[in-house]
C-alpha atoms as a PDB file:
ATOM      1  CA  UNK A   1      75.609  60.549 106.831  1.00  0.00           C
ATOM      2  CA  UNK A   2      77.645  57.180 106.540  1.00  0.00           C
ATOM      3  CA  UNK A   3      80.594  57.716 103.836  1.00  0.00           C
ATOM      4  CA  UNK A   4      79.804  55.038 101.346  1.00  0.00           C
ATOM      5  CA  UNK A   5      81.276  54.580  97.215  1.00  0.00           C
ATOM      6  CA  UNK A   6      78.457  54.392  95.219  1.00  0.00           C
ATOM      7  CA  UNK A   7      80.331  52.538  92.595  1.00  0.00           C
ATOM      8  CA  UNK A   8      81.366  49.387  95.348  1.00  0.00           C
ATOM      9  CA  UNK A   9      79.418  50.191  97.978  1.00  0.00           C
ATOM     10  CA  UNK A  10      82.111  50.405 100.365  1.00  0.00           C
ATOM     11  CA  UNK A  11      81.902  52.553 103.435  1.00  0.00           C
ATOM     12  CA  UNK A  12      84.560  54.215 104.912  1.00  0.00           C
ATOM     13  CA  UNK A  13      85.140  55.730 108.570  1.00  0.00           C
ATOM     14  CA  UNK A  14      86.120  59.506 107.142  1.00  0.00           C
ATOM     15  CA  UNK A  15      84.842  61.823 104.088  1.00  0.00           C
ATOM     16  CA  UNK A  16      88.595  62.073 103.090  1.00  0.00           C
ATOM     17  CA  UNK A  17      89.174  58.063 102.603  1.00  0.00           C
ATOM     18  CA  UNK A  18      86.044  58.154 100.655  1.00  0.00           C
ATOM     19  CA  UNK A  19      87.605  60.888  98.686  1.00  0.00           C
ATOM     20  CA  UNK A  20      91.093  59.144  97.809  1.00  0.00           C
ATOM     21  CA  UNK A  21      89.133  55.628  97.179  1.00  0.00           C
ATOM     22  CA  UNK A  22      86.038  57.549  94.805  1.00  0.00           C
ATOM     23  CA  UNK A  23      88.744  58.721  92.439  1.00  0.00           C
ATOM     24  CA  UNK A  24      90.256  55.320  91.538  1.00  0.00           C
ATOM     25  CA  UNK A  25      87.037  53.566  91.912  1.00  0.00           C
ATOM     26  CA  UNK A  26      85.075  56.058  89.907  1.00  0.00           C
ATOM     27  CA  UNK A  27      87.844  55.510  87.030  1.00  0.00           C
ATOM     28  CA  UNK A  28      87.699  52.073  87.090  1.00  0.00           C
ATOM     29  CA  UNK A  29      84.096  51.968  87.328  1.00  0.00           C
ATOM     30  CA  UNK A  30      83.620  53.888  84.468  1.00  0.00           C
ATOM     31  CA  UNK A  31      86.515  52.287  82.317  1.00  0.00           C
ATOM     32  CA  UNK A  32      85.254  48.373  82.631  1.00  0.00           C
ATOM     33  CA  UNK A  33      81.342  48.631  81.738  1.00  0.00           C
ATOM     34  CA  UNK A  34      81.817  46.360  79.105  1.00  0.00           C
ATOM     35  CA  UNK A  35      82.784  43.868  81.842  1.00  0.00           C
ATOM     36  CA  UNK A  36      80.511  44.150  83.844  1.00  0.00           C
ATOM     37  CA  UNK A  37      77.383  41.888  82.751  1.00  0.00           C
ATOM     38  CA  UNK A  38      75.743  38.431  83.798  1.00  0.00           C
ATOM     39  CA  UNK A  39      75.150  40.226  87.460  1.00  0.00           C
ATOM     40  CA  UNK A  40      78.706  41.327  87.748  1.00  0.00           C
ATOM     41  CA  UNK A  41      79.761  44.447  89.558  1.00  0.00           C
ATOM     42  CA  UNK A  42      82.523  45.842  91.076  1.00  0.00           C
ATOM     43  CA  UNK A  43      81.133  45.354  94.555  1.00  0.00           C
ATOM     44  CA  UNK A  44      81.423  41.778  93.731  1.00  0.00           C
ATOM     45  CA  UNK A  45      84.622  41.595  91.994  1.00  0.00           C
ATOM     46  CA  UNK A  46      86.102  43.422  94.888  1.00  0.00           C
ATOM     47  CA  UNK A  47      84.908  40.844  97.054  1.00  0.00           C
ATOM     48  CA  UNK A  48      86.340  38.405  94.919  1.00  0.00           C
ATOM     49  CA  UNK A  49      89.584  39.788  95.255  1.00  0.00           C
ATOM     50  CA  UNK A  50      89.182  39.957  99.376  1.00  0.00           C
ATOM     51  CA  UNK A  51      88.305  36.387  99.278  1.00  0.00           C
ATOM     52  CA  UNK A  52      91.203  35.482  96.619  1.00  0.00           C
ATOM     53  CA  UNK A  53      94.242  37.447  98.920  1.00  0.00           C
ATOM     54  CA  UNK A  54      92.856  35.781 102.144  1.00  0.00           C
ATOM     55  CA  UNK A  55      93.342  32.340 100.046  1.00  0.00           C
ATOM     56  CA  UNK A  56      96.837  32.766  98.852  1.00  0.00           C
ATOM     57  CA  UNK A  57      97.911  34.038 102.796  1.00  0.00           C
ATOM     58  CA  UNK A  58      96.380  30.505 103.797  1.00  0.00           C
ATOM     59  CA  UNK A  59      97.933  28.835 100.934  1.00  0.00           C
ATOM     60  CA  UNK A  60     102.035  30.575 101.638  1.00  0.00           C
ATOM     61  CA  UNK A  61     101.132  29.748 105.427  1.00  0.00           C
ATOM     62  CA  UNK A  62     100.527  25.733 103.969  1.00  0.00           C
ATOM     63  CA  UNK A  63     103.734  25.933 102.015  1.00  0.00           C
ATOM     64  CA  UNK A  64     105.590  27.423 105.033  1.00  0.00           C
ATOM     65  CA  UNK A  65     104.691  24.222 107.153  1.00  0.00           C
ATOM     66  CA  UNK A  66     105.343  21.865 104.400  1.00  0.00           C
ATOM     67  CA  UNK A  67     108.911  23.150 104.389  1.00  0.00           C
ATOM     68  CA  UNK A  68     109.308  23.365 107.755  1.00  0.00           C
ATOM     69  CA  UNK A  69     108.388  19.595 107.611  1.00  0.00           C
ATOM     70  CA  UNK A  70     110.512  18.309 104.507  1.00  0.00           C
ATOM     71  CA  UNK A  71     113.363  20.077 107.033  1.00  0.00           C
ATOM     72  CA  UNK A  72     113.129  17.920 109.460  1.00  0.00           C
ATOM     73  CA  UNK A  73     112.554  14.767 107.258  1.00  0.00           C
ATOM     74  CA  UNK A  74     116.011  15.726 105.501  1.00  0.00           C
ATOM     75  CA  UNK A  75     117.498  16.230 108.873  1.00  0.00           C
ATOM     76  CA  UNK A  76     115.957  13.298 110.628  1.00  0.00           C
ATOM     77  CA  UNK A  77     117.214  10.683 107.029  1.00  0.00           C
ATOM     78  CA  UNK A  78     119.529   7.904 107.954  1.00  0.00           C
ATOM     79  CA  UNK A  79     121.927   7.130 105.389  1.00  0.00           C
ATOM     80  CA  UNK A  80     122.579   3.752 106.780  1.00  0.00           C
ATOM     81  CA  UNK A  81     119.269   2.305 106.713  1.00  0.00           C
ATOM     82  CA  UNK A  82     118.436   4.252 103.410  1.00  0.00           C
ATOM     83  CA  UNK A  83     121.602   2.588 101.521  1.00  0.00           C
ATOM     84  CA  UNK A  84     121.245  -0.444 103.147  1.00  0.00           C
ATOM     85  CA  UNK A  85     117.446  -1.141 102.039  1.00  0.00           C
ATOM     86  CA  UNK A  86     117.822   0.718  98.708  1.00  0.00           C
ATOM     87  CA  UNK A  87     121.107   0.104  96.690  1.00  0.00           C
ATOM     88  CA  UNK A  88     120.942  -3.397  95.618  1.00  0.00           C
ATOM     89  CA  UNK A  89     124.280  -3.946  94.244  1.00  0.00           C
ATOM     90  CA  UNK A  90     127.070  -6.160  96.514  1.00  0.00           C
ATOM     91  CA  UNK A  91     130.259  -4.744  96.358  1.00  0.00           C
ATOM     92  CA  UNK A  92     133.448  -6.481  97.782  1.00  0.00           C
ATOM     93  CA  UNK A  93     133.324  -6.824 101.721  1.00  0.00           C
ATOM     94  CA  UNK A  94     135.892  -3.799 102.949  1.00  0.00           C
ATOM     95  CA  UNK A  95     138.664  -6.797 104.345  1.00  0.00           C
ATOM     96  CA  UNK A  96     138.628  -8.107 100.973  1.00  0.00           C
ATOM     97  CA  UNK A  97     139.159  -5.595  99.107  1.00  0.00           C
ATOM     98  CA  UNK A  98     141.975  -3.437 100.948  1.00  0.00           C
ATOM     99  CA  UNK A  99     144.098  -6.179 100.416  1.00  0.00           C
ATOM    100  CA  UNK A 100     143.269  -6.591  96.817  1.00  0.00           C
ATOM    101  CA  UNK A 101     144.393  -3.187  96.463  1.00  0.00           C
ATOM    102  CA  UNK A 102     147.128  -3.009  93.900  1.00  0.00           C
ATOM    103  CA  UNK A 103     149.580   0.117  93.412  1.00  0.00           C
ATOM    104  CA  UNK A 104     149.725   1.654  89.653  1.00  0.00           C
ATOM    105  CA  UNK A 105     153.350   3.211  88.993  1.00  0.00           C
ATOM    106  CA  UNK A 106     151.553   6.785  88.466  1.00  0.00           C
ATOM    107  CA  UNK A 107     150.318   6.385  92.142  1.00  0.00           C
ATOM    108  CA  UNK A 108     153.618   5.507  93.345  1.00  0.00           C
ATOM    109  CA  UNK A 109     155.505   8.469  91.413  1.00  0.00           C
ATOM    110  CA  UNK A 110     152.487  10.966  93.116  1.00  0.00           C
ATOM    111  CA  UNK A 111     153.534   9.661  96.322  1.00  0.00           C
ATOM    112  CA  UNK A 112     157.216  10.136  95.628  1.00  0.00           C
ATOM    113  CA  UNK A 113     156.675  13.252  94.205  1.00  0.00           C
ATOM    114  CA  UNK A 114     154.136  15.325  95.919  1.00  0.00           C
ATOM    115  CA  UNK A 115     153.235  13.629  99.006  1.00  0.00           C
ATOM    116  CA  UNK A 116     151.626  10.648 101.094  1.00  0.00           C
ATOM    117  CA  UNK A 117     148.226  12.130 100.767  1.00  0.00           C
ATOM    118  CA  UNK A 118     148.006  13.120  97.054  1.00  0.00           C
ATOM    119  CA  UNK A 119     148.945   9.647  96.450  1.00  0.00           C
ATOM    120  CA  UNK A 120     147.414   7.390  98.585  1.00  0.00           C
ATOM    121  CA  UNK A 121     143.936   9.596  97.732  1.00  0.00           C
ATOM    122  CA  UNK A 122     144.350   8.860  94.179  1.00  0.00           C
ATOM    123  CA  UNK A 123     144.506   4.695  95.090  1.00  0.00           C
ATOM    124  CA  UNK A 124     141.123   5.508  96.830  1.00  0.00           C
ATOM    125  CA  UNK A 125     139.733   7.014  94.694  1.00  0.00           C
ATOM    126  CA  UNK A 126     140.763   5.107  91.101  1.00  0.00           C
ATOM    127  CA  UNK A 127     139.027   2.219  93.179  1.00  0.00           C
ATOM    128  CA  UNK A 128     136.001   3.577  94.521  1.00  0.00           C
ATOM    129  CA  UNK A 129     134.990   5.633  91.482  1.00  0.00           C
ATOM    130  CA  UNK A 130     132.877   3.187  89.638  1.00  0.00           C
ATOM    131  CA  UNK A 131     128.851   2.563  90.577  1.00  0.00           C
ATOM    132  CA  UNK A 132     129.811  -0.628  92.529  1.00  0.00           C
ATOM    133  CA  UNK A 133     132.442   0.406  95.476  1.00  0.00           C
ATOM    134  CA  UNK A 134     132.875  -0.693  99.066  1.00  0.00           C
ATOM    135  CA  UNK A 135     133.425   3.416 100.283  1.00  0.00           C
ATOM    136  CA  UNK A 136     130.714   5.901  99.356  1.00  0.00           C
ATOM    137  CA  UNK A 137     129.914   9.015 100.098  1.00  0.00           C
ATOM    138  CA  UNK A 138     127.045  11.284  99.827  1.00  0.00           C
ATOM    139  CA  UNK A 139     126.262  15.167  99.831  1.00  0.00           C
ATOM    140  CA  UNK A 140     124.015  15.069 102.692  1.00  0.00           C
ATOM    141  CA  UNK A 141     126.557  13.937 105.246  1.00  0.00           C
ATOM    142  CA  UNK A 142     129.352  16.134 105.385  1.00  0.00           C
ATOM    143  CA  UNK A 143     132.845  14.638 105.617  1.00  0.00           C
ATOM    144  CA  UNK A 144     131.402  11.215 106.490  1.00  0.00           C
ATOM    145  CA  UNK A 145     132.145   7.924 104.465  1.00  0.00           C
ATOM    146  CA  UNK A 146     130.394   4.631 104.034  1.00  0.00           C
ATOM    147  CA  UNK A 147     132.114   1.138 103.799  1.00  0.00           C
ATOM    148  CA  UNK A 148     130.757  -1.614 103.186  1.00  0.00           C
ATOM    149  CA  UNK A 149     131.654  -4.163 105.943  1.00  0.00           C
ATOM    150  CA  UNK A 150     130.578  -7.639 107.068  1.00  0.00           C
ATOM    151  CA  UNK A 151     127.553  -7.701 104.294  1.00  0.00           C
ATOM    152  CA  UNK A 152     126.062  -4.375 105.641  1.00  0.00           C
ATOM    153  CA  UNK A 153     126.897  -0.728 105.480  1.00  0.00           C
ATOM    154  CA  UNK A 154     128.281   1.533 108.155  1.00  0.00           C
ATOM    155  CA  UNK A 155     129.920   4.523 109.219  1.00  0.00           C
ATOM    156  CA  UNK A 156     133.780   4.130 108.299  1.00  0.00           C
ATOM    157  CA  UNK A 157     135.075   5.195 111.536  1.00  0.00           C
ATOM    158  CA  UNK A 158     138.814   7.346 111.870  1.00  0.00           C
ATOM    159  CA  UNK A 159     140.530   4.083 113.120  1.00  0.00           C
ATOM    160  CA  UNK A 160     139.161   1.740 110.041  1.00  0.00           C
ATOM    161  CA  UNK A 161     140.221   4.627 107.824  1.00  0.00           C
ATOM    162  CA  UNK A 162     143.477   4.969 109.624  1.00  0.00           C
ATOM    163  CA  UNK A 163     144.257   1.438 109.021  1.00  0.00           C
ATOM    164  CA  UNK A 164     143.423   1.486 105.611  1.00  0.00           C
ATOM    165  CA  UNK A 165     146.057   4.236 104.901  1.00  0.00           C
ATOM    166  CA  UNK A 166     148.809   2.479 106.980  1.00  0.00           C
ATOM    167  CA  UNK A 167     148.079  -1.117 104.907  1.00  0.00           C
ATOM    168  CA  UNK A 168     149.029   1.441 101.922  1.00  0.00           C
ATOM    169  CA  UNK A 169     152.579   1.794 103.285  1.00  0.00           C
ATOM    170  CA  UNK A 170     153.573  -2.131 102.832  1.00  0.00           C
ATOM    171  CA  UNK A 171     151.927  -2.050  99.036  1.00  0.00           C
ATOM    172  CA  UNK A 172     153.797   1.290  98.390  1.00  0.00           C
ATOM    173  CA  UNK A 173     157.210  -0.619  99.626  1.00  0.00           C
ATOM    174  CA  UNK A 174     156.194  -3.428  97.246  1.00  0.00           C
ATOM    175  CA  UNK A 175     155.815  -1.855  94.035  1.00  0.00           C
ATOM    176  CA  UNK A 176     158.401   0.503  95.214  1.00  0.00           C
ATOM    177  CA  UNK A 177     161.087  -2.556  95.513  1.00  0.00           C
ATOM    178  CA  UNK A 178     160.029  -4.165  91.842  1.00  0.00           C
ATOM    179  CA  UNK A 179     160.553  -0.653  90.007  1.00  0.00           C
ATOM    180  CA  UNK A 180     163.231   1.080  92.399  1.00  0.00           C
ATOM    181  CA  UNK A 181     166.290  -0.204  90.286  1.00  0.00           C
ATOM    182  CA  UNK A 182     164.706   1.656  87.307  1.00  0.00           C
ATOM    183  CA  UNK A 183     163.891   5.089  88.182  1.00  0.00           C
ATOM    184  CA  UNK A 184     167.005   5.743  91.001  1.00  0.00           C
ATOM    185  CA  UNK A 185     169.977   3.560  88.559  1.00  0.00           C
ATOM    186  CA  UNK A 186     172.502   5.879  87.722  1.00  0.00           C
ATOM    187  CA  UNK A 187     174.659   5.500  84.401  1.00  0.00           C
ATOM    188  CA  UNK A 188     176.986   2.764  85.761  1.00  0.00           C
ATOM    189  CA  UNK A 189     173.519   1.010  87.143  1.00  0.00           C
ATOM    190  CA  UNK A 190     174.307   1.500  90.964  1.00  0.00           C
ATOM    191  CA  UNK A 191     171.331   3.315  93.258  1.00  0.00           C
ATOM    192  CA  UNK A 192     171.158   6.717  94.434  1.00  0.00           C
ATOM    193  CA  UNK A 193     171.360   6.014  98.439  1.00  0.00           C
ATOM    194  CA  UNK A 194     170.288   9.796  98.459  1.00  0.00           C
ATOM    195  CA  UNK A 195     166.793   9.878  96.312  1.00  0.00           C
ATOM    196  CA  UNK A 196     166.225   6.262  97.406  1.00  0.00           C
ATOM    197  CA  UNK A 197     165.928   7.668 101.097  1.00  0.00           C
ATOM    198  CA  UNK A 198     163.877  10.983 100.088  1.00  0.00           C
ATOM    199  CA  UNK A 199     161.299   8.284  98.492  1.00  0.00           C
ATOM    200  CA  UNK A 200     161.074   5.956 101.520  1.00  0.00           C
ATOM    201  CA  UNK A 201     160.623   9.159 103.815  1.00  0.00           C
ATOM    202  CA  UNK A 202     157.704  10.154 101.349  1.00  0.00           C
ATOM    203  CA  UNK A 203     156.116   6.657 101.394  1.00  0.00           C
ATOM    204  CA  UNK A 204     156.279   7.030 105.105  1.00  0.00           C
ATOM    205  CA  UNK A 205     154.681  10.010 105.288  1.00  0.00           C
ATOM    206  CA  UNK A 206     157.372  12.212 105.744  1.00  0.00           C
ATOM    207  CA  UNK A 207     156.956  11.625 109.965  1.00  0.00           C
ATOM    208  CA  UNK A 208     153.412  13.642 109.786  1.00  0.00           C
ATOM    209  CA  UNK A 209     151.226  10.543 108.755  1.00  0.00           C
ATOM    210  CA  UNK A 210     148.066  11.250 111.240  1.00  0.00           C
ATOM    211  CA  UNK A 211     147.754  14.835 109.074  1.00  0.00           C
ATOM    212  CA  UNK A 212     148.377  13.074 105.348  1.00  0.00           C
ATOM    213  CA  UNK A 213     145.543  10.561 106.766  1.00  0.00           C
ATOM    214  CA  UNK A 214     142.805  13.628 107.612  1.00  0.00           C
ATOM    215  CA  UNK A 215     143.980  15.042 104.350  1.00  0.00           C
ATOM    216  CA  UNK A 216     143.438  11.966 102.269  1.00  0.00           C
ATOM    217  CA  UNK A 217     139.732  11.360 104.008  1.00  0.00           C
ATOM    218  CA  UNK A 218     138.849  14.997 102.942  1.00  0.00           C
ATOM    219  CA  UNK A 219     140.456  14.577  99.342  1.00  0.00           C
ATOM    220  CA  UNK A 220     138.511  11.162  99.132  1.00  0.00           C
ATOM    221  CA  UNK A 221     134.968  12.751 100.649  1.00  0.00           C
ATOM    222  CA  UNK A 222     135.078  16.121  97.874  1.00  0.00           C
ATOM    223  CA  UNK A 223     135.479  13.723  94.812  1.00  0.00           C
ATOM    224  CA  UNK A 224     133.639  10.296  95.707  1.00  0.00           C
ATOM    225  CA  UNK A 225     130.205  12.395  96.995  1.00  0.00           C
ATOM    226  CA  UNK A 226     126.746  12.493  95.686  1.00  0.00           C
ATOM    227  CA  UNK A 227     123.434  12.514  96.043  1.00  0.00           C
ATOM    228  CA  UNK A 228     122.077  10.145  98.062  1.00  0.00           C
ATOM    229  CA  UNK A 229     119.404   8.845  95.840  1.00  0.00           C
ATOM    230  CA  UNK A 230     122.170   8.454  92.957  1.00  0.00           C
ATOM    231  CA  UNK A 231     122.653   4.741  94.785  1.00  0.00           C
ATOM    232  CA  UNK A 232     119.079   3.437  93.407  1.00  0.00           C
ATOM    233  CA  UNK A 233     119.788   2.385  89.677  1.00  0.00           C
ATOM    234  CA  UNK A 234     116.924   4.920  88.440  1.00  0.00           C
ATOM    235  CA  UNK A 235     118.729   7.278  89.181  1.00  0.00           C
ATOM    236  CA  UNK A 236     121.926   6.096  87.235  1.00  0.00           C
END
């Protein structure tokens, strides 16, 4: 005798399944009557719910692939072409503007005071901080900066950044030689040979300039990134 509910009609390969599934289907049964009208029956809502779990596995396999996919897309994005087509503004061609650069006396004193990098990275920063900037620098390129250069963005490479941070040196020296009577005069007005050398050695970079220069690109990177689709004015 086949081991079938008579409440869903379900059938069932032993007399104790039957057994554990007739008690919870024999509640339920009895506890929705009022539901069950217009040709409705549990039979049928059972089948409904069959047909509604099969669904959502189909639907989280969909949304597996679709993520899978907007992976790759992120992964496969170039910055160059996306920056070049999409943010409209011109800012001032990278030759032009290093040697615009001027030196503000707080920059100076952070170089004097704590270091080649901490003051060189605020110069680069200070200039690069407003919407229209010849460096950028995005989120989904890690460490990586952006100049723009001969009318077209590009990859900053480690020598153009290098020689950015060396043309700092001569503008340092500059605005170090029109304020340098000032803050080393003693009382009878004479210059401290002593702190005037300690400054020059800091504006060198202290003999360690190739590790102030990876220090200042990572300083520059962490404050100057965002998203990437911050650039379209939307967005702004």
């Amino acid at each position: 005798m086949p081991n079938i509910c008579p409440y869903c009609e379900s059938e069932f390969k032993s007399k104790q399944q039957l057994q554990s599934h007739y008690r919870i289907c024999s509640n339920v049964s009895n506890n929705t009557m009022p539901l069950m009208h217009n040709g409705i029956t549990i039979r049928k809502l059972y089948d409904m719910v069959q047909i509604l779990t099969i669904q959502q596995e189909k639907m989280k396999i969909k949304m597996r692939r679709l993520e899978a996919s907007n992976r790759k897309i992120k992964k496969k994005i170039s910055i160059m072409e996306y920056i070049n087509k999409n943010y409209k503004e011109k800012p001032s061609d990278f030759s032009n503007w290093q040697c615009k650069i001027k030196i503000e006396n707080s920059e100076l004193k952070e170089v004097i005071t704590n270091g080649f990098a901490s003051g060189v990275s605020k110069v680069l920063i200070r200039e690069n901080m407003g919407r229209i900037s010849t460096l950028k620098a995005f989120n989904e390129k890690d460490q990586t900066l952006y100049v723009y250069n001969n009318e077209k963005w590009t990859i900053m490479t480690d020598e153009m950044f290098k020689g950015l941070c060396l043309i700092m040196i001569p503008k340092l020296l500059m605005k170090f030689a029109s304020v340098e009577k000032n803050i080393f005069a003693d009382n009878s007005g004479k210059r401290e040979t002593e702190k005037y050398s300690r400054a020059r050695y800091k504006i060198y970079g202290e003999g360690k300039i190739d590790k102030h220069i990876k220090a200042i690109k990572k300083i520059t990177y962490k404050n100057l990134r965002m998203p990437i689709r911050n650039i379209t004015t939307e967005y702004i």
